[in-house]
PDB file of N, CA and C in Angstrom:
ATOM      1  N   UNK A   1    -117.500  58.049  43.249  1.00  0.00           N
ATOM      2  CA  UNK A   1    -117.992  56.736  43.604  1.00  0.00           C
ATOM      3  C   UNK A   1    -117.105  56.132  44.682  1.00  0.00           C
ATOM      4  N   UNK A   2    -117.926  55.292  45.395  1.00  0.00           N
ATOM      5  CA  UNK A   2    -117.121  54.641  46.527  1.00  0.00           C
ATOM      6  C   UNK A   2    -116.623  53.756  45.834  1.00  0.00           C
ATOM      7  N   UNK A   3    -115.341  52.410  46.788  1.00  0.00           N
ATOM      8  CA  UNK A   3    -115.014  51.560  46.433  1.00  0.00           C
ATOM      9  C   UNK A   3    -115.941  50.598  46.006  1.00  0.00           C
ATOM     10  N   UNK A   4    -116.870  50.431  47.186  1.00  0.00           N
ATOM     11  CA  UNK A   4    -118.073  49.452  47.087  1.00  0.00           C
ATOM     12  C   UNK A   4    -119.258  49.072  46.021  1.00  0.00           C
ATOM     13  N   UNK A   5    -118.867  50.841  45.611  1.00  0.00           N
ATOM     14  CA  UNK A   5    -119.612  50.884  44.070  1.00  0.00           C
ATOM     15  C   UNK A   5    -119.167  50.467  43.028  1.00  0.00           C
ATOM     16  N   UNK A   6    -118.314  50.496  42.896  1.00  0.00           N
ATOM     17  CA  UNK A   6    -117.201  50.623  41.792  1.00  0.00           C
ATOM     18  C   UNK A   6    -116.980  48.937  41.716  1.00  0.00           C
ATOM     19  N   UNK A   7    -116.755  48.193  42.903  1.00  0.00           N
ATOM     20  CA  UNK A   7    -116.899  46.834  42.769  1.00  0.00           C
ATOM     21  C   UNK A   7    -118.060  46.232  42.548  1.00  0.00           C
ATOM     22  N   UNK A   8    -119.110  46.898  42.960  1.00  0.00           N
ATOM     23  CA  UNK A   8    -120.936  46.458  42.570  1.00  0.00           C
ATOM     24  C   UNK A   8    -120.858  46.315  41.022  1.00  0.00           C
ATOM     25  N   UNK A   9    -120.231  47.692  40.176  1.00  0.00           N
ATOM     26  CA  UNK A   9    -120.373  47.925  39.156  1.00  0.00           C
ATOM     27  C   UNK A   9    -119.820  46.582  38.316  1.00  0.00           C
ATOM     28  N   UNK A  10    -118.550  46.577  38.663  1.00  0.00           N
ATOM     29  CA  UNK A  10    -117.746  45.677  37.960  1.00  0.00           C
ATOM     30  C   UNK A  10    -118.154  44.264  37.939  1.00  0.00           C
ATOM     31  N   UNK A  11    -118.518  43.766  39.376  1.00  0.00           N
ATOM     32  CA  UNK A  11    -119.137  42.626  39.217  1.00  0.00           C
ATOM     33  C   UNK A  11    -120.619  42.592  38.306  1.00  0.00           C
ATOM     34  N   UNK A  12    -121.537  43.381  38.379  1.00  0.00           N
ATOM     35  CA  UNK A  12    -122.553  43.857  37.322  1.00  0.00           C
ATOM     36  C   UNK A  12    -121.954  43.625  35.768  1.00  0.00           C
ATOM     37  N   UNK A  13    -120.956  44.203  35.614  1.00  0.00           N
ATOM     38  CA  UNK A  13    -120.308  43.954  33.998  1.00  0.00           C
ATOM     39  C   UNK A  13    -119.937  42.729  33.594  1.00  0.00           C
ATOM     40  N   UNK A  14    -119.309  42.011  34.922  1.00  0.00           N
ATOM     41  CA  UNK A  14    -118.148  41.140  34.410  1.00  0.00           C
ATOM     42  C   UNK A  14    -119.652  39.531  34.552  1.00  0.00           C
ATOM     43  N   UNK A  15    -121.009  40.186  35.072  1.00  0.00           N
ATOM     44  CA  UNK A  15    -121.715  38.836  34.940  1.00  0.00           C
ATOM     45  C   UNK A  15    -122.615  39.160  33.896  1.00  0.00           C
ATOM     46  N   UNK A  16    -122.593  40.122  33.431  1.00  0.00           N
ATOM     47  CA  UNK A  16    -123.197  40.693  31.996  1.00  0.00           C
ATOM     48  C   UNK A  16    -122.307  39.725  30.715  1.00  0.00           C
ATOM     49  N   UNK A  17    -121.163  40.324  30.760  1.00  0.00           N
ATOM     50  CA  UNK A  17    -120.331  39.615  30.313  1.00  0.00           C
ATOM     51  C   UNK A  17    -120.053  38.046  30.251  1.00  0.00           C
ATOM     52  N   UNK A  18    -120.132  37.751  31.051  1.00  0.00           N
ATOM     53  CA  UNK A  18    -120.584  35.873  31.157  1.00  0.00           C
ATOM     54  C   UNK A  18    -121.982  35.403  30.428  1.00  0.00           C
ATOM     55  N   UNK A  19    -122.542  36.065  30.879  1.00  0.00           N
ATOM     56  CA  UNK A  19    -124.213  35.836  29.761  1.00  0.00           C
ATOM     57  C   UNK A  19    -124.028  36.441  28.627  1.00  0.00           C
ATOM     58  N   UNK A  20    -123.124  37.063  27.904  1.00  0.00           N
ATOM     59  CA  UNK A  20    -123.442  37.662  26.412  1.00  0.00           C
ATOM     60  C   UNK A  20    -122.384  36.356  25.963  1.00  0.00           C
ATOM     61  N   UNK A  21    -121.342  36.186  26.825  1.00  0.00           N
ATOM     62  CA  UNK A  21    -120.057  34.571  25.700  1.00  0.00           C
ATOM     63  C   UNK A  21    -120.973  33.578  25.980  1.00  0.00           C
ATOM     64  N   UNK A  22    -121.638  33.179  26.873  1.00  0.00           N
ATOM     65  CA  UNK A  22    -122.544  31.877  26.928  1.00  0.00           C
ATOM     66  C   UNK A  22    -123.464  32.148  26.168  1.00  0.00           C
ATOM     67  N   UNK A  23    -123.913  33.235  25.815  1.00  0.00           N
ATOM     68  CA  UNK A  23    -125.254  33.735  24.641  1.00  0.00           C
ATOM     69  C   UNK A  23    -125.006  33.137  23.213  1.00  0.00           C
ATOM     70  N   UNK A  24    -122.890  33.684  23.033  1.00  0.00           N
ATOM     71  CA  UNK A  24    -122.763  33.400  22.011  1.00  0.00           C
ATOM     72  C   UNK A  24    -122.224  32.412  21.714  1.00  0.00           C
ATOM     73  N   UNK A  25    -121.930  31.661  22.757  1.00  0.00           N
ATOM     74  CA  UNK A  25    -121.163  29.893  22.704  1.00  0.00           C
ATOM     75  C   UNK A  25    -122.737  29.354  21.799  1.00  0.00           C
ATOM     76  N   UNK A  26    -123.974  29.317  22.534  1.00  0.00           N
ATOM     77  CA  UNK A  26    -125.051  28.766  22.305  1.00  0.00           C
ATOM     78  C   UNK A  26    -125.258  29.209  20.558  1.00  0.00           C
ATOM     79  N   UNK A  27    -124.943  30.580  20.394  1.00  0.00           N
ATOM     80  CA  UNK A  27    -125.214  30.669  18.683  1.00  0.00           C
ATOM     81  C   UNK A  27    -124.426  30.353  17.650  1.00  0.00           C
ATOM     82  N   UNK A  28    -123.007  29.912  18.024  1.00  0.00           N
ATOM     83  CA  UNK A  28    -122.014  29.492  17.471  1.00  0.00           C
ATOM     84  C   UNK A  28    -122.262  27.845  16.840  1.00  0.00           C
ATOM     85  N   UNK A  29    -122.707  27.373  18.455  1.00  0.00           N
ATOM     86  CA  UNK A  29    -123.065  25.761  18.332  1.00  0.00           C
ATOM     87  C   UNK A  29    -124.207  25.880  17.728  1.00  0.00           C
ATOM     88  N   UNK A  30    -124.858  26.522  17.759  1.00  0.00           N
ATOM     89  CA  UNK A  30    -126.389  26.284  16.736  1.00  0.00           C
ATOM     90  C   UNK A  30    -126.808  26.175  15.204  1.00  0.00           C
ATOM     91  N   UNK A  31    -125.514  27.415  15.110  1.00  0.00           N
ATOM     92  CA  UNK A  31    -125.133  27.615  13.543  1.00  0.00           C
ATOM     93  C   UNK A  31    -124.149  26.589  12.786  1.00  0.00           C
ATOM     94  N   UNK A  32    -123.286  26.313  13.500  1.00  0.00           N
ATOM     95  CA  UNK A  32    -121.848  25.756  13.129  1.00  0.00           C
ATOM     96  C   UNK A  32    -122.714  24.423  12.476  1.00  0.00           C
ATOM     97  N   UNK A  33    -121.843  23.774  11.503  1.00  0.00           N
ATOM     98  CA  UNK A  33    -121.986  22.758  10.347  1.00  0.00           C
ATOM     99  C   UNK A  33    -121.896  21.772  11.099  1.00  0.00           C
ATOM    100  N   UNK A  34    -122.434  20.542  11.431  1.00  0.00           N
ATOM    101  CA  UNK A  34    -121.831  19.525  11.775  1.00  0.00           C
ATOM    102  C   UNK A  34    -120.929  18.904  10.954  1.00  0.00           C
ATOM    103  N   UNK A  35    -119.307  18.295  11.327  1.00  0.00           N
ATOM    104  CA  UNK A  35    -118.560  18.040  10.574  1.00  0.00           C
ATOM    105  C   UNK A  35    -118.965  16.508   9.555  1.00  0.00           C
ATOM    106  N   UNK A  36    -118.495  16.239   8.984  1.00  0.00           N
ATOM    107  CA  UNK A  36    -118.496  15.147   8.048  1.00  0.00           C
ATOM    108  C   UNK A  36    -117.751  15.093   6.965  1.00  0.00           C
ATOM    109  N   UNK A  37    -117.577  13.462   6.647  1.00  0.00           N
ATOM    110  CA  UNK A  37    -116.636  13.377   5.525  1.00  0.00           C
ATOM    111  C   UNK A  37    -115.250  12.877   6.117  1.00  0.00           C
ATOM    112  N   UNK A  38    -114.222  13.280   5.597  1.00  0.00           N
ATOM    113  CA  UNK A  38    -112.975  12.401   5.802  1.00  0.00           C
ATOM    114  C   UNK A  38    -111.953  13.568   7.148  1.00  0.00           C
ATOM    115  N   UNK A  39    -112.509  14.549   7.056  1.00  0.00           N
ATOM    116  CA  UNK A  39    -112.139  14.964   8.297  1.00  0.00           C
ATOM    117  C   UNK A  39    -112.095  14.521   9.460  1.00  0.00           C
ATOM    118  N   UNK A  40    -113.737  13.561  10.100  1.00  0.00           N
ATOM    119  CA  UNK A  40    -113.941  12.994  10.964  1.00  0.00           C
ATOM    120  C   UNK A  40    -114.563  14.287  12.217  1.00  0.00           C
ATOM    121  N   UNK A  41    -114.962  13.586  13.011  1.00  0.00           N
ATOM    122  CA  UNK A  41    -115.951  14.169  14.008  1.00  0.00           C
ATOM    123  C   UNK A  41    -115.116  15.621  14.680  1.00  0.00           C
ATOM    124  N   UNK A  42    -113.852  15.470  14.709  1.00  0.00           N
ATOM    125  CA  UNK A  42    -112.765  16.504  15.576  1.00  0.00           C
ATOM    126  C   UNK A  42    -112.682  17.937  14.535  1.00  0.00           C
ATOM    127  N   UNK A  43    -112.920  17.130  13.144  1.00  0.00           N
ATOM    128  CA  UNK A  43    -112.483  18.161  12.198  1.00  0.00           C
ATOM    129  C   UNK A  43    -110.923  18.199  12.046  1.00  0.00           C
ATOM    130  N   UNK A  44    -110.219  17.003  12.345  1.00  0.00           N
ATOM    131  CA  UNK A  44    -108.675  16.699  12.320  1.00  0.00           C
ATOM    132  C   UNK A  44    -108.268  15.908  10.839  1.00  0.00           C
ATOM    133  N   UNK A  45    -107.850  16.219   9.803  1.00  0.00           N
ATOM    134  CA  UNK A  45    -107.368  15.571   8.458  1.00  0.00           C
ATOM    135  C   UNK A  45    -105.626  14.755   8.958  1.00  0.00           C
ATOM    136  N   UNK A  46    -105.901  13.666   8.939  1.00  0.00           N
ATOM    137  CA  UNK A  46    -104.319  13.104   9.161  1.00  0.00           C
ATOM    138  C   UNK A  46    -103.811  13.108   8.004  1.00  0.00           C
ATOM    139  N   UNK A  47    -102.288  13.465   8.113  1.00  0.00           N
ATOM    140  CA  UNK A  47    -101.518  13.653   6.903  1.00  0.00           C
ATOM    141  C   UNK A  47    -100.087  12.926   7.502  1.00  0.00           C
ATOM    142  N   UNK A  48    -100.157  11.563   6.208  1.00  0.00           N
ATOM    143  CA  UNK A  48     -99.081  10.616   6.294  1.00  0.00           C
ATOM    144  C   UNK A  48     -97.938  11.053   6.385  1.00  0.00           C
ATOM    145  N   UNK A  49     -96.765  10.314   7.215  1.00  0.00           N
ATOM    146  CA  UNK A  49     -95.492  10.345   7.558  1.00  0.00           C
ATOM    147  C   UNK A  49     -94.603  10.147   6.332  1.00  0.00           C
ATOM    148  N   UNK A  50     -95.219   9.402   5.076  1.00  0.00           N
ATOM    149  CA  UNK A  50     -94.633   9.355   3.581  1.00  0.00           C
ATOM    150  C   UNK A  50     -94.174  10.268   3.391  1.00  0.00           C
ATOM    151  N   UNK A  51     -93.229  10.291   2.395  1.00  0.00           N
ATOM    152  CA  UNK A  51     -92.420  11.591   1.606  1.00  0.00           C
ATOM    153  C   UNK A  51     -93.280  11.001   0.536  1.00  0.00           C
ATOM    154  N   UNK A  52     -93.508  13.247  -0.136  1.00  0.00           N
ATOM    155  CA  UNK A  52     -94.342  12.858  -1.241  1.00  0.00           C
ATOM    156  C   UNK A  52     -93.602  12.267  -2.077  1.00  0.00           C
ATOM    157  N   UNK A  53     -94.055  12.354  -3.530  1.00  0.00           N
ATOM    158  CA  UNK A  53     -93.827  11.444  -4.965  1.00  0.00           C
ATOM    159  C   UNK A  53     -93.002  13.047  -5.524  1.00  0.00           C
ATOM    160  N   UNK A  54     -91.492  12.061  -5.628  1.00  0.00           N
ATOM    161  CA  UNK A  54     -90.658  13.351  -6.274  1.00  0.00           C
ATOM    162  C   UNK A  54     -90.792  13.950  -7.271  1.00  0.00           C
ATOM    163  N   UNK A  55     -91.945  13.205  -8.329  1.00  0.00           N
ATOM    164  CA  UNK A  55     -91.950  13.491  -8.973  1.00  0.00           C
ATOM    165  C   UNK A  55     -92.906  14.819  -9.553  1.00  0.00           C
ATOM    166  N   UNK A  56     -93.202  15.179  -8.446  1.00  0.00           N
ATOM    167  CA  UNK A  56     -94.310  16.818  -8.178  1.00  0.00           C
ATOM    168  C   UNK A  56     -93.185  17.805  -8.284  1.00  0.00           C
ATOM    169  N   UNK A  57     -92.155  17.675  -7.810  1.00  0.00           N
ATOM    170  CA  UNK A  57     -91.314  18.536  -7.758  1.00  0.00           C
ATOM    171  C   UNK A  57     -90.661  18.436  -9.459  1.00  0.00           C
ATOM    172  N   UNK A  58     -91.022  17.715 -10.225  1.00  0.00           N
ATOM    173  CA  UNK A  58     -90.091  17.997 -11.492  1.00  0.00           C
ATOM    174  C   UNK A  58     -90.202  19.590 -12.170  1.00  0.00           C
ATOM    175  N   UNK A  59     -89.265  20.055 -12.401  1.00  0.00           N
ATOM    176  CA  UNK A  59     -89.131  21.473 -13.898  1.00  0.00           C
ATOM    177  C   UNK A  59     -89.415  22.380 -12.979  1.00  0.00           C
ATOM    178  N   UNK A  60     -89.629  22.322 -11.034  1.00  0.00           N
ATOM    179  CA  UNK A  60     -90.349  23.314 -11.030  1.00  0.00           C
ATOM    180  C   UNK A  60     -88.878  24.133 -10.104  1.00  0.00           C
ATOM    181  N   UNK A  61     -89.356  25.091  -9.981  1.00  0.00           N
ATOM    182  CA  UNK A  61     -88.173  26.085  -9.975  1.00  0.00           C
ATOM    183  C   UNK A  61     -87.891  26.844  -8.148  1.00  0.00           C
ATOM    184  N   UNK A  62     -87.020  26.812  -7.720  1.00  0.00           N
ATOM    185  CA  UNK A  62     -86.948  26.991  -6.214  1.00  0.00           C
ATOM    186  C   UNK A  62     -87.399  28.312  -5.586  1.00  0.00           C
ATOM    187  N   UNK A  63     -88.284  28.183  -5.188  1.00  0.00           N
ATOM    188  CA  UNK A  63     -88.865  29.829  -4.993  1.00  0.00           C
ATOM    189  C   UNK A  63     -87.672  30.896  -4.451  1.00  0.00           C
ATOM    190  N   UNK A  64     -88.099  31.832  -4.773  1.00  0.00           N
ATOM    191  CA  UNK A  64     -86.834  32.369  -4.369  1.00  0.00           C
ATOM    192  C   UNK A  64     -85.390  33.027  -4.703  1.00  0.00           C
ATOM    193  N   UNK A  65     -85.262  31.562  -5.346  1.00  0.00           N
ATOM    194  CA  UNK A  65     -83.898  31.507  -5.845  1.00  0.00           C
ATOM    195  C   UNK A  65     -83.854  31.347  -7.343  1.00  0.00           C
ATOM    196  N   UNK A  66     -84.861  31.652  -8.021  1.00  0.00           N
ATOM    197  CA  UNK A  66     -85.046  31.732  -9.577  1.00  0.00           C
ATOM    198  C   UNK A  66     -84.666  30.510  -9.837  1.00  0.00           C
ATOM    199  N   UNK A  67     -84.794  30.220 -11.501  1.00  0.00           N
ATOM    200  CA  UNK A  67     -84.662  29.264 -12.160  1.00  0.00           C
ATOM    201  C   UNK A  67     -83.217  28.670 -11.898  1.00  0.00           C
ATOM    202  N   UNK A  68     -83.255  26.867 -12.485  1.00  0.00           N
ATOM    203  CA  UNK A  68     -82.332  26.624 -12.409  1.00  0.00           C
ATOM    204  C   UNK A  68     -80.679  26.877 -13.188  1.00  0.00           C
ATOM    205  N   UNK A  69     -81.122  27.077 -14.227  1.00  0.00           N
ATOM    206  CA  UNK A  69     -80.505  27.236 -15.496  1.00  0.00           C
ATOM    207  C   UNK A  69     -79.845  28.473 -15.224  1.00  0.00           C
ATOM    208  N   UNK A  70     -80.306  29.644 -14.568  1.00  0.00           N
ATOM    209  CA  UNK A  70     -79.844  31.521 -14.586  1.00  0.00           C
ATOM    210  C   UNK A  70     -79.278  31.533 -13.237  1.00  0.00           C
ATOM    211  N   UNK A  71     -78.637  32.684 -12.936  1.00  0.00           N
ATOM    212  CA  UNK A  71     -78.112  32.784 -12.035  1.00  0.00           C
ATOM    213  C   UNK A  71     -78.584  33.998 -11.378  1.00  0.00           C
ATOM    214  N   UNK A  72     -78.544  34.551 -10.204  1.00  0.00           N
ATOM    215  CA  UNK A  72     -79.289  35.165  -9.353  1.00  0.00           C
ATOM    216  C   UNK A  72     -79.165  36.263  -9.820  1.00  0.00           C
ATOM    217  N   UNK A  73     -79.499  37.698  -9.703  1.00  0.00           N
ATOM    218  CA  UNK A  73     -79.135  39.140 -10.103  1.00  0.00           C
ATOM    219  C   UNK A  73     -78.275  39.317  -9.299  1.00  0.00           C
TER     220      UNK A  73
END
């Protein structure tokens, strides 16, 4: 093959290729859920600058590092 071909070709693929992701942008958006609920339109959940409630953390044990009470192997 010549050069000329070989670039015919490629441009042939690479606009094939543009119509099959715009094919599938269009089936993505068609299918996809519209969001709702407390997510909001972005699908973004804000999560407060608060420190949680210490008290979630009671009895529970440091991953990792085993219980409090024993000592490591």
């Amino acid at each position: 093959m010549s050069l000329q071909d070989d670039l015919t070709a490629v441009r042939r693929n690479l606009n094939e290729l543009v119509r099959s992701v715009e094919r599938l942008e269009r089936d993505v958006a068609r299918q996809a859920p519209t969001p709702s609920g407390p997510a909001g339109p972005e699908g973004m959940v804000t999560v407060p600058d608060t420190p949680y409630d210490s008290t979630l953390w009671t009895d529970s044990d440091d991953e990792g590092l085993g219980a409090r009470d024993r000592r490591a192997p």
